[in-house]
PDB file of N, CA and C in Angstrom:
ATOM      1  N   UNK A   1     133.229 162.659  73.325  1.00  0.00           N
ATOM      2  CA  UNK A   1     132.182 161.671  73.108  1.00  0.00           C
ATOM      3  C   UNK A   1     131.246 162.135  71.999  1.00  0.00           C
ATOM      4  N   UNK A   2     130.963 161.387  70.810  1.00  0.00           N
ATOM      5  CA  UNK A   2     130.098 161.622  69.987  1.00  0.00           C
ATOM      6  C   UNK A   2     128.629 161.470  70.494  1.00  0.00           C
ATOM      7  N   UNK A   3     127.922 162.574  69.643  1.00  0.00           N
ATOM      8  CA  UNK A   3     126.488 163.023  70.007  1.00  0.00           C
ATOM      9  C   UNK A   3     126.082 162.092  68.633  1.00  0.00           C
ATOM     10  N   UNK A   4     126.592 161.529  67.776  1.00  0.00           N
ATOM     11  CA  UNK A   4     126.051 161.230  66.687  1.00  0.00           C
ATOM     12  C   UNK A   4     125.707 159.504  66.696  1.00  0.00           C
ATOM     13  N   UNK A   5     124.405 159.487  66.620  1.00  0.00           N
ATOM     14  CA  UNK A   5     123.722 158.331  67.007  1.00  0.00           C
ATOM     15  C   UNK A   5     123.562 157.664  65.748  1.00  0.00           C
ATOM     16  N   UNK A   6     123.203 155.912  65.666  1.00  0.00           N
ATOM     17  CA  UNK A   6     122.887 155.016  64.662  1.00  0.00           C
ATOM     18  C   UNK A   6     121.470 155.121  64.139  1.00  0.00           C
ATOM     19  N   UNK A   7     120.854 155.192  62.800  1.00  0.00           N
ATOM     20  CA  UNK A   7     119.879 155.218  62.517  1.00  0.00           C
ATOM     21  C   UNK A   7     119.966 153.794  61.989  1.00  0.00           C
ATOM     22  N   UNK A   8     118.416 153.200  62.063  1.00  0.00           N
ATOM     23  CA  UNK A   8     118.256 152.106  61.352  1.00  0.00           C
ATOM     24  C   UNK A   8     116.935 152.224  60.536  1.00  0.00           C
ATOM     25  N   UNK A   9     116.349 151.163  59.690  1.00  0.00           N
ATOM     26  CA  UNK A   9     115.585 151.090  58.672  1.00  0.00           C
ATOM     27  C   UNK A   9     113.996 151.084  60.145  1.00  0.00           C
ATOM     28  N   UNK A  10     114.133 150.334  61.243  1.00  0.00           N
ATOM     29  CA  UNK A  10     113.323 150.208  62.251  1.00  0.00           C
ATOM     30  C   UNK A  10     112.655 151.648  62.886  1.00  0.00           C
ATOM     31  N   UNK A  11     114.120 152.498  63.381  1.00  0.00           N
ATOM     32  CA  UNK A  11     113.479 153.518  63.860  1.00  0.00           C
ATOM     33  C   UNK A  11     113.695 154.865  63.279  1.00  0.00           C
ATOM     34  N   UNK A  12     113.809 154.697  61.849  1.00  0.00           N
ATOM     35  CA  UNK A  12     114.366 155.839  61.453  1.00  0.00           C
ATOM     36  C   UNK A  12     112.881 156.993  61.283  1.00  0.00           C
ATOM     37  N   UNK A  13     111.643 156.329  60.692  1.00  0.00           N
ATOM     38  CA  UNK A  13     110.633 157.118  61.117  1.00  0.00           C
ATOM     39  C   UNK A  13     110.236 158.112  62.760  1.00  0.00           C
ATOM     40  N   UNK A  14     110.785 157.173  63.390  1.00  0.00           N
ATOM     41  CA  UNK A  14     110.331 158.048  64.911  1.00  0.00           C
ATOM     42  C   UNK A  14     111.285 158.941  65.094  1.00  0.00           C
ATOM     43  N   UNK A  15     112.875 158.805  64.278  1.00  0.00           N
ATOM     44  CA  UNK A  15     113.564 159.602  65.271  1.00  0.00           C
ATOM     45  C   UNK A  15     113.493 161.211  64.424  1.00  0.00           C
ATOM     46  N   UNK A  16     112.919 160.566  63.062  1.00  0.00           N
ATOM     47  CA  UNK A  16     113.043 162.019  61.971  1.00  0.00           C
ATOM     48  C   UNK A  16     111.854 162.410  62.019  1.00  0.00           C
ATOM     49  N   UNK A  17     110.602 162.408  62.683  1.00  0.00           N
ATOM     50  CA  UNK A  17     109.707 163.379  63.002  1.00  0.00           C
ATOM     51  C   UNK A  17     109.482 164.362  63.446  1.00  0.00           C
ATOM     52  N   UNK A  18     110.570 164.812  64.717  1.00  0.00           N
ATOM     53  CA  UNK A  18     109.952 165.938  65.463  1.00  0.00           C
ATOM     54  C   UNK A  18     109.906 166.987  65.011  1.00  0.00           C
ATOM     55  N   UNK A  19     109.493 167.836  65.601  1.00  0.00           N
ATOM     56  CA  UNK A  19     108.618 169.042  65.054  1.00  0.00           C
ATOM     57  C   UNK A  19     110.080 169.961  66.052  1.00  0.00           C
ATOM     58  N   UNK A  20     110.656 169.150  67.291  1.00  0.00           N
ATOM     59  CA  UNK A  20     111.249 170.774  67.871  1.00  0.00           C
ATOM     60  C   UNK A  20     112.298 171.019  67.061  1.00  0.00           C
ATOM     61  N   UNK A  21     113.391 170.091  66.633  1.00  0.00           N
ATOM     62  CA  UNK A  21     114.686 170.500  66.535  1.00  0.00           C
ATOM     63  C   UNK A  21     115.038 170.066  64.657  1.00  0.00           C
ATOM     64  N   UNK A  22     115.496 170.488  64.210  1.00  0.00           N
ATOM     65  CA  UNK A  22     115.871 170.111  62.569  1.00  0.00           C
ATOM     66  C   UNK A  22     116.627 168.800  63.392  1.00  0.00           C
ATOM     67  N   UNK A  23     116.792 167.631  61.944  1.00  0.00           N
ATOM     68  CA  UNK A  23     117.313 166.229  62.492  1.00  0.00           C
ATOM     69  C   UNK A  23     118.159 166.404  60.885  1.00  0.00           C
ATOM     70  N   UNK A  24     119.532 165.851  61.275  1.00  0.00           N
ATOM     71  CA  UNK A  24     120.786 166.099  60.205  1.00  0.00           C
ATOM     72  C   UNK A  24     121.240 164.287  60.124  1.00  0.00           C
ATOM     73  N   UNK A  25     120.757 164.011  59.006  1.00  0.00           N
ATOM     74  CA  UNK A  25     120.928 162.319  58.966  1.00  0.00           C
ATOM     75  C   UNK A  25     122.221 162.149  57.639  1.00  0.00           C
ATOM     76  N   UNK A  26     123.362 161.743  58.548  1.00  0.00           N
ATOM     77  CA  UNK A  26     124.666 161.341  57.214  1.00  0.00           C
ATOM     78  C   UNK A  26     124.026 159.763  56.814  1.00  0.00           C
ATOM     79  N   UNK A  27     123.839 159.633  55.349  1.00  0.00           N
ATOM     80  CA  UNK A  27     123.461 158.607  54.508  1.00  0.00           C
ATOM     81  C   UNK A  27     125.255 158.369  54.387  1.00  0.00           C
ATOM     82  N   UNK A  28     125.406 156.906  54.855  1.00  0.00           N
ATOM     83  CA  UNK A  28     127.020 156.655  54.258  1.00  0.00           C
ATOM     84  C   UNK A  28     127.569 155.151  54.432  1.00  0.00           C
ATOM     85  N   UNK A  29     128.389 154.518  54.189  1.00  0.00           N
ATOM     86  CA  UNK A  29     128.779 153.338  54.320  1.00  0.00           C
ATOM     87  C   UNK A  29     130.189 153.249  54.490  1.00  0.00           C
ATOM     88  N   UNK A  30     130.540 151.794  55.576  1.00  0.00           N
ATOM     89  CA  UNK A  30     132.196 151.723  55.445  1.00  0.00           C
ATOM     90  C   UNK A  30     133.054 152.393  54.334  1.00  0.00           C
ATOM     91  N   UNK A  31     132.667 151.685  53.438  1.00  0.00           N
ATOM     92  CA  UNK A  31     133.795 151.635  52.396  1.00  0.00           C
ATOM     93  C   UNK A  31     133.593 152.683  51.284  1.00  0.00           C
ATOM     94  N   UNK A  32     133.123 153.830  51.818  1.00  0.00           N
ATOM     95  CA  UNK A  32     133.188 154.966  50.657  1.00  0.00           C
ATOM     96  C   UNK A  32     134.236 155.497  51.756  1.00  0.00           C
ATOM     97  N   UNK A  33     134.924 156.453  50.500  1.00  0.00           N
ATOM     98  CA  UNK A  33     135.925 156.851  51.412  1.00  0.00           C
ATOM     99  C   UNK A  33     136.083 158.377  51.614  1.00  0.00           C
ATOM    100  N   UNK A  34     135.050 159.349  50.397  1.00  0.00           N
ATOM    101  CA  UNK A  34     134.247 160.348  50.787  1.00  0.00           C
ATOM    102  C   UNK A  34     133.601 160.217  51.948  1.00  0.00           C
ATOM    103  N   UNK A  35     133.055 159.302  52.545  1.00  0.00           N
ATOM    104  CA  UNK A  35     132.170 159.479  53.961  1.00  0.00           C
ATOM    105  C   UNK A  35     132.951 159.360  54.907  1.00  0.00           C
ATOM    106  N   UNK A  36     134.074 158.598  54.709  1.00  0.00           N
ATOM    107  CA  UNK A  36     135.147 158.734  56.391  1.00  0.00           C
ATOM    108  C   UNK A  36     135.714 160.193  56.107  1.00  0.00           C
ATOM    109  N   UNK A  37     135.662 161.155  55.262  1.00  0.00           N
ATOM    110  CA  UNK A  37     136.000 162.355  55.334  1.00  0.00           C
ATOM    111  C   UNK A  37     134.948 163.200  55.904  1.00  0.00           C
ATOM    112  N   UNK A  38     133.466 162.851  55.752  1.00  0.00           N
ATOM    113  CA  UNK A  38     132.444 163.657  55.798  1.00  0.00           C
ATOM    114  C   UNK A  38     132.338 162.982  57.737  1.00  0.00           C
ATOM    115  N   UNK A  39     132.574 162.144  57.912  1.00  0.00           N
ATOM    116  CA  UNK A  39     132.800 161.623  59.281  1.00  0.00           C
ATOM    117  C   UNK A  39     132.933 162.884  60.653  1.00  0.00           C
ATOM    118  N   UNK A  40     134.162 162.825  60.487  1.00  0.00           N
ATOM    119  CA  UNK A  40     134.820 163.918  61.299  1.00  0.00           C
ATOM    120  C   UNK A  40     134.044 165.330  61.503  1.00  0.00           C
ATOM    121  N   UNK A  41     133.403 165.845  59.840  1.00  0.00           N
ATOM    122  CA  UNK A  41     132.795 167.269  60.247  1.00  0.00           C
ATOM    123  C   UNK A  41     131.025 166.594  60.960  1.00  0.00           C
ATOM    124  N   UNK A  42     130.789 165.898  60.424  1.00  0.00           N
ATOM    125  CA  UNK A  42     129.257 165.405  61.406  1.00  0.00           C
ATOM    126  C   UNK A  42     129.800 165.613  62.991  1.00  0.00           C
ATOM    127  N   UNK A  43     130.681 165.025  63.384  1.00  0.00           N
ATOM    128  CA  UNK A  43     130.664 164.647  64.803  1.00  0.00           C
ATOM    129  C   UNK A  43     131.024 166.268  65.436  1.00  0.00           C
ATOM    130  N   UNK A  44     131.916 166.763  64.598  1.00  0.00           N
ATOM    131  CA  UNK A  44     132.131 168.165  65.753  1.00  0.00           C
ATOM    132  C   UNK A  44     131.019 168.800  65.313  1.00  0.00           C
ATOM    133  N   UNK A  45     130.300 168.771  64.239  1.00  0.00           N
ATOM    134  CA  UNK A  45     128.894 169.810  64.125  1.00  0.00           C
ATOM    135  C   UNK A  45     128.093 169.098  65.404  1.00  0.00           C
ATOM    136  N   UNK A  46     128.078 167.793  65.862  1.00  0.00           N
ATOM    137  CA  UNK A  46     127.009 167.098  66.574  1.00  0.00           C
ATOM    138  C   UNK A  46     127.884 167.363  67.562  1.00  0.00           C
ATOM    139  N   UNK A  47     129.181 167.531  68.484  1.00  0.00           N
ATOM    140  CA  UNK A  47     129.649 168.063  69.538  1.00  0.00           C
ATOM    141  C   UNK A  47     129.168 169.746  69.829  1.00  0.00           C
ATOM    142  N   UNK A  48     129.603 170.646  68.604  1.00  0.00           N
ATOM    143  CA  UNK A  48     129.570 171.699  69.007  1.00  0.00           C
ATOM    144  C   UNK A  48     127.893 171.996  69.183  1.00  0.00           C
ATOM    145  N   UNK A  49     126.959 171.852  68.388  1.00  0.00           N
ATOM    146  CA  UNK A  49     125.184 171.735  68.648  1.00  0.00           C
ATOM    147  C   UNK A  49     124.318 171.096  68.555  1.00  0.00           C
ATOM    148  N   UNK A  50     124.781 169.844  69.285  1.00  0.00           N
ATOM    149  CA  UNK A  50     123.131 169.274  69.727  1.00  0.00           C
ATOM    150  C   UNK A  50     122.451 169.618  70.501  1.00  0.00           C
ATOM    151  N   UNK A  51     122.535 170.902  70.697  1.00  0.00           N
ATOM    152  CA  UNK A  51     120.937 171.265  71.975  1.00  0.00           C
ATOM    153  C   UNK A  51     120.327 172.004  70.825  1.00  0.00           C
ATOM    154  N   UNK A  52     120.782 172.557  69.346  1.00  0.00           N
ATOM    155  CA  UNK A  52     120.284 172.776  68.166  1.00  0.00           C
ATOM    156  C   UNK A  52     119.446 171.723  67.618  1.00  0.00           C
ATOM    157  N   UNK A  53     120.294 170.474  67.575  1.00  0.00           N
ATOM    158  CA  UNK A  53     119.315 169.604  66.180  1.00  0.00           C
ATOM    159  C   UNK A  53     120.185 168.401  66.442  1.00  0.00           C
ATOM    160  N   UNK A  54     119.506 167.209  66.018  1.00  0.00           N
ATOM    161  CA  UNK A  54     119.622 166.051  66.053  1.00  0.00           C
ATOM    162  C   UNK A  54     120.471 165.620  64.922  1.00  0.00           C
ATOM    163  N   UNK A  55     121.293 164.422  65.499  1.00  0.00           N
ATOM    164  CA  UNK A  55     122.366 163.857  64.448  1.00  0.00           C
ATOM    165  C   UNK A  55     122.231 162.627  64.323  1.00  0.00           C
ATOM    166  N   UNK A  56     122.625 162.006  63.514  1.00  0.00           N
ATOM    167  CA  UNK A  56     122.065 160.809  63.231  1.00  0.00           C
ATOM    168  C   UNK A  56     123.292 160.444  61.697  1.00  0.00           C
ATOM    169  N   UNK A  57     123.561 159.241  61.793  1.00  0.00           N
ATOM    170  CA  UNK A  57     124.501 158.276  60.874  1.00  0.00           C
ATOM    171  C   UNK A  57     123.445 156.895  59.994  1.00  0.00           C
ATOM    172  N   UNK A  58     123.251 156.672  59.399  1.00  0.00           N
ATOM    173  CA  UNK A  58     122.481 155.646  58.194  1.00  0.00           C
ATOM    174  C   UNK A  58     123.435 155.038  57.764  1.00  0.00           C
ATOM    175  N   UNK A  59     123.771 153.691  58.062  1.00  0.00           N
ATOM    176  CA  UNK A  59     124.313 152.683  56.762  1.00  0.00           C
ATOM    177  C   UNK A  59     123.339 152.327  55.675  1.00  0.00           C
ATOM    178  N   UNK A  60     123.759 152.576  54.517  1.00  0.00           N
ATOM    179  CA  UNK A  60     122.783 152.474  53.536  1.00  0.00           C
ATOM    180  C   UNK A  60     122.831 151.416  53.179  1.00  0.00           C
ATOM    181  N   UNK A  61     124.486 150.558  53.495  1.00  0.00           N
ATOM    182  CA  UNK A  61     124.434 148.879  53.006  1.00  0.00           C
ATOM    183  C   UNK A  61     123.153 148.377  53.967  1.00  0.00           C
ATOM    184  N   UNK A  62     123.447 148.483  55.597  1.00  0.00           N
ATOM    185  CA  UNK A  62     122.580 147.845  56.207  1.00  0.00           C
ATOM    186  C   UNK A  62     121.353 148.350  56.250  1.00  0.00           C
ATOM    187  N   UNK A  63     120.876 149.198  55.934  1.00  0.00           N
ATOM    188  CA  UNK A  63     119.478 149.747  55.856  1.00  0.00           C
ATOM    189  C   UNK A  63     118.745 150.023  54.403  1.00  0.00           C
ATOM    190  N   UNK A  64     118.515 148.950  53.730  1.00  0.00           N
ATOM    191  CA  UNK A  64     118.578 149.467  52.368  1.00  0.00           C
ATOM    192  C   UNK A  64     117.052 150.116  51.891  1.00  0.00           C
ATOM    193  N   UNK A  65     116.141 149.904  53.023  1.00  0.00           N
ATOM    194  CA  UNK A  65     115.067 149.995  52.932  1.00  0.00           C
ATOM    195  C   UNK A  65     114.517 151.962  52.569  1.00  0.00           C
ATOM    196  N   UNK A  66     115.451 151.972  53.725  1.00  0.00           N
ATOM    197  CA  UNK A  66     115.214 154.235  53.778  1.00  0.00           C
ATOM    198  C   UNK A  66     116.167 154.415  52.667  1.00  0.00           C
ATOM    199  N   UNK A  67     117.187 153.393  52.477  1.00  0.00           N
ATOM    200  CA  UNK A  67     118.008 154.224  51.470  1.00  0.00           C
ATOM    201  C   UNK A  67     117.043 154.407  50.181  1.00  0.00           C
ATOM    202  N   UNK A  68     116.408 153.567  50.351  1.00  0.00           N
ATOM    203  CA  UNK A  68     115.562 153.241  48.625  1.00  0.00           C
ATOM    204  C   UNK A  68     114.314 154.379  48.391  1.00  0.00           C
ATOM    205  N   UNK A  69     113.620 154.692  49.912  1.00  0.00           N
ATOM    206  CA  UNK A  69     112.426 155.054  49.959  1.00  0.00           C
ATOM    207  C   UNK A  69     112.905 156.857  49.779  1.00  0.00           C
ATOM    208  N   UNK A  70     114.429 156.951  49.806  1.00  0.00           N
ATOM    209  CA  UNK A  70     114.690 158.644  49.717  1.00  0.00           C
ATOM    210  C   UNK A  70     115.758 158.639  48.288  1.00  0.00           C
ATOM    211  N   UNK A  71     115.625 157.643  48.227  1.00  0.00           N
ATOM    212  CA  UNK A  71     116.275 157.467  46.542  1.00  0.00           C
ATOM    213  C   UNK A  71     117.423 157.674  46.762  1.00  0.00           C
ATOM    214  N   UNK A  72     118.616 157.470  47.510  1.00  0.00           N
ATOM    215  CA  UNK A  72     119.882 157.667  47.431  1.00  0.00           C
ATOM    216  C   UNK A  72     120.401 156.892  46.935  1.00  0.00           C
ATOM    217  N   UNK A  73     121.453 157.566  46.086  1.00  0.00           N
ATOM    218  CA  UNK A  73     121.821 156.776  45.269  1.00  0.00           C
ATOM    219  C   UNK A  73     123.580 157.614  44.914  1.00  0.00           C
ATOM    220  N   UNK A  74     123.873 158.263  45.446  1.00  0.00           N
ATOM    221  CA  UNK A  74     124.955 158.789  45.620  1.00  0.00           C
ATOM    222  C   UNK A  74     125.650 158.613  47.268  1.00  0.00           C
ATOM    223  N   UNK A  75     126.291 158.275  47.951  1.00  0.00           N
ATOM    224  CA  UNK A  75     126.651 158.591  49.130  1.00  0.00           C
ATOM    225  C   UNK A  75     128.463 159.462  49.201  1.00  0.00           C
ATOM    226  N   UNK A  76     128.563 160.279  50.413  1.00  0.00           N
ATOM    227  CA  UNK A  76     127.633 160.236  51.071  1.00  0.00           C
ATOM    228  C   UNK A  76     126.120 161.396  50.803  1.00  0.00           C
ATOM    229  N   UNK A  77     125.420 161.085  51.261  1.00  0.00           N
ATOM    230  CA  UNK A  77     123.957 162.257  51.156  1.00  0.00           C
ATOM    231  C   UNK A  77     123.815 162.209  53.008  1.00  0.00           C
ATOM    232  N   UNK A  78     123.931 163.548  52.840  1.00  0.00           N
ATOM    233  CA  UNK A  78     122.923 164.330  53.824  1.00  0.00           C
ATOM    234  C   UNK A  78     122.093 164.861  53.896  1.00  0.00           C
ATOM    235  N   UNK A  79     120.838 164.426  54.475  1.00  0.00           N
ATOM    236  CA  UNK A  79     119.315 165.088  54.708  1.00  0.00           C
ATOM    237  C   UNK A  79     119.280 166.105  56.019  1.00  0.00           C
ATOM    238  N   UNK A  80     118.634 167.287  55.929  1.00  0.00           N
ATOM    239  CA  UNK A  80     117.905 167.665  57.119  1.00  0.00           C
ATOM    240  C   UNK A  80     116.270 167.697  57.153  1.00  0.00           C
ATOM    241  N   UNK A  81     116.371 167.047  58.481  1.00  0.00           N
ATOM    242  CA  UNK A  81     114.564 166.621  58.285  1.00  0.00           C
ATOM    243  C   UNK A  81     113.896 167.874  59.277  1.00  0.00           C
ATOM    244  N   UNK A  82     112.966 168.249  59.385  1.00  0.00           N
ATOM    245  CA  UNK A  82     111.872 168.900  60.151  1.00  0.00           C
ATOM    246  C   UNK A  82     110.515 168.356  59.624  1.00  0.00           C
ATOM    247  N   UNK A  83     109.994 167.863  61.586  1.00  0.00           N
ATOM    248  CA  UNK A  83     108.588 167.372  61.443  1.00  0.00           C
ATOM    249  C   UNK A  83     108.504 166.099  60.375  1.00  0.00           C
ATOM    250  N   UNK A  84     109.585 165.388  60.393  1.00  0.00           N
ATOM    251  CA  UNK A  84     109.222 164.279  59.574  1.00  0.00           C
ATOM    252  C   UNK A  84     109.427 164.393  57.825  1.00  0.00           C
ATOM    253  N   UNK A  85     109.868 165.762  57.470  1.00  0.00           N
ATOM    254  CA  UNK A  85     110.099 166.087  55.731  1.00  0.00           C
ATOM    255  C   UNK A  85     111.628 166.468  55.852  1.00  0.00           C
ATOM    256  N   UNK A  86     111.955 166.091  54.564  1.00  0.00           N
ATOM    257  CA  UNK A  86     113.096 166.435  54.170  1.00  0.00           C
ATOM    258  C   UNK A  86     112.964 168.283  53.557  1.00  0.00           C
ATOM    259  N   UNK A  87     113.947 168.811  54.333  1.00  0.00           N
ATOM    260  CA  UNK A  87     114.112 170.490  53.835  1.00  0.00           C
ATOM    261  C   UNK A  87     115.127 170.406  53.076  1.00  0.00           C
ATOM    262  N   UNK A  88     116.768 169.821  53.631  1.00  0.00           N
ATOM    263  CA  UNK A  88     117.672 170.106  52.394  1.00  0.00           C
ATOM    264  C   UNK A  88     118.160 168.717  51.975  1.00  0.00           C
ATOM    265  N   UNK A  89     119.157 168.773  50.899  1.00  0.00           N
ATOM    266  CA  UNK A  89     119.727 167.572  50.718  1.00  0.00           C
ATOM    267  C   UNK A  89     120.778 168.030  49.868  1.00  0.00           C
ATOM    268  N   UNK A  90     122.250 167.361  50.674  1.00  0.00           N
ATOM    269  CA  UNK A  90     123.600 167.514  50.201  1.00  0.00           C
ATOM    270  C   UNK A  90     124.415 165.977  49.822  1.00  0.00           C
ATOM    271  N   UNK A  91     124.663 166.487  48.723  1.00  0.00           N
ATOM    272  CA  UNK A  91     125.184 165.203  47.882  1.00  0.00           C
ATOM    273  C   UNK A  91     126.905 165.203  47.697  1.00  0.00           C
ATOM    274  N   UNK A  92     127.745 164.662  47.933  1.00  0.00           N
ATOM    275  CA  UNK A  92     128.884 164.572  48.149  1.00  0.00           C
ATOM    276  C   UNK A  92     129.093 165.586  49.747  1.00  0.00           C
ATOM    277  N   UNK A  93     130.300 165.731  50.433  1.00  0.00           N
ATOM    278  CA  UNK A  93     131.320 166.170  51.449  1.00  0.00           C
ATOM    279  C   UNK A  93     131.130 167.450  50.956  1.00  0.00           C
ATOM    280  N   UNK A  94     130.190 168.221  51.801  1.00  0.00           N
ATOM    281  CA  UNK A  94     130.390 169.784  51.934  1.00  0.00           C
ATOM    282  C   UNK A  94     131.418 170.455  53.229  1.00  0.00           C
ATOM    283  N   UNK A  95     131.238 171.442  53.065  1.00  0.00           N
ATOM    284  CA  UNK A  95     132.087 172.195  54.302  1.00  0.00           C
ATOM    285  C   UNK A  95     130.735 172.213  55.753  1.00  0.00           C
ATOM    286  N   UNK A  96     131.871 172.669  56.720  1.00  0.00           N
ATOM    287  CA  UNK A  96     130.955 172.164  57.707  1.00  0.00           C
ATOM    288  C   UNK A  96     129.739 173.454  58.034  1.00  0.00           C
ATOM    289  N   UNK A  97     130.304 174.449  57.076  1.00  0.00           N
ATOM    290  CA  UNK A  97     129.716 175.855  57.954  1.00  0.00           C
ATOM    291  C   UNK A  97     128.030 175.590  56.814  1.00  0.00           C
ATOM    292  N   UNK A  98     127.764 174.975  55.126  1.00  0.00           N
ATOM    293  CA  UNK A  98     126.953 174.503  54.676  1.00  0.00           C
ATOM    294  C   UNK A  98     126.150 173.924  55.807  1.00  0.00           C
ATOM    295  N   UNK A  99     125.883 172.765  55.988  1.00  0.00           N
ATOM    296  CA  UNK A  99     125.229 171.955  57.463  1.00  0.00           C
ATOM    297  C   UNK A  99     125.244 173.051  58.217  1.00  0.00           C
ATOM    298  N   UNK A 100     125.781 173.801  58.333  1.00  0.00           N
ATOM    299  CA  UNK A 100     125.581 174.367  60.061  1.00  0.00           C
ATOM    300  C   UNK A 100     124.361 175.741  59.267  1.00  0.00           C
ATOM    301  N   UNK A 101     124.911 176.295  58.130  1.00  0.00           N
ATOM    302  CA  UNK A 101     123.439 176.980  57.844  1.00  0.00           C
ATOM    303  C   UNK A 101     122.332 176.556  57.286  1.00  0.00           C
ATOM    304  N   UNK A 102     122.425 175.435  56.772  1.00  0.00           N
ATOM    305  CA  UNK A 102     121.047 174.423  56.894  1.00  0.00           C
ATOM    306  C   UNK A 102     120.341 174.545  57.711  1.00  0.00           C
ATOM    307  N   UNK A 103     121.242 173.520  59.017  1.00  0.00           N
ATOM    308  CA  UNK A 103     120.231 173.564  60.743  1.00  0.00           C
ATOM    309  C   UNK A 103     119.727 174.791  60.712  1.00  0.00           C
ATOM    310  N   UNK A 104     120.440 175.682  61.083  1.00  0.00           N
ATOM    311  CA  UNK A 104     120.145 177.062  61.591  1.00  0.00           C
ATOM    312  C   UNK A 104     119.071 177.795  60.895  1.00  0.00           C
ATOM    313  N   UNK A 105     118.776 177.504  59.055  1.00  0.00           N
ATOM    314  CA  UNK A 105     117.804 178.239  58.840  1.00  0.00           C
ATOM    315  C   UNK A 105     116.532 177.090  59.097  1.00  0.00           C
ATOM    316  N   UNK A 106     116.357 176.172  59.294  1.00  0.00           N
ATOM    317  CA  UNK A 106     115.450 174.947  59.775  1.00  0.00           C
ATOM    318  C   UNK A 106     115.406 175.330  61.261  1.00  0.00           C
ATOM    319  N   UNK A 107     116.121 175.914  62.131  1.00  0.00           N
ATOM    320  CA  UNK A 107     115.867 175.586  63.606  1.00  0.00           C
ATOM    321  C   UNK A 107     114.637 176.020  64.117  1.00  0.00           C
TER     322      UNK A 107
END
């Protein structure tokens, strides 16, 4: 069962605030086909540690609002947020162990 939840343009402020856990948001859409690759490593990073940090998926077609306000303009992009700021940002399909030392130096 995936740990990796829907972000929308509505609640994407509340869910990327907290202060306890780094929050790992995949920026991506159907039809890139870099992001159904970047797919698979989100969900086992969000199986193997979410009692680490929060996961989270963005359609940028349907949400065009955050896509605009963080300037993406490449997908897919991955943000890690703490307390509501962006710490890193990965632009194209990295490896999964990248993300996993992101979180970890954010945790």
């Amino acid at each position: 069962m995936s740990n990796v939840a829907v972000l929308t343009d509505t609640d994407f402020q509340e869910k990327t605030s907290g202060e306890e856990k780094p929050v790992l948001v995949d920026f991506w859409a159907p039809w890139c086909g870099p992001c159904q690759i970047l797919g698979p490593i989100i969900e086992q990073l969000s199986d193997e540690h979410s009692d680490k940090a929060d996961f989270y998926k963005m359609d940028v077609d349907e949400n065009p609002n955050t896509a605009g306000t963080f300037k993406i303009m490449s997908i897919p992009t991955v943000m890690i947020f703490k307390g509501g700021e962006v710490k890193e940002t990965f632009i194209g399909v990295q490896s999964k162990d990248v993300y996993l030392d992101a979180l970890q130096k954010h945790a």
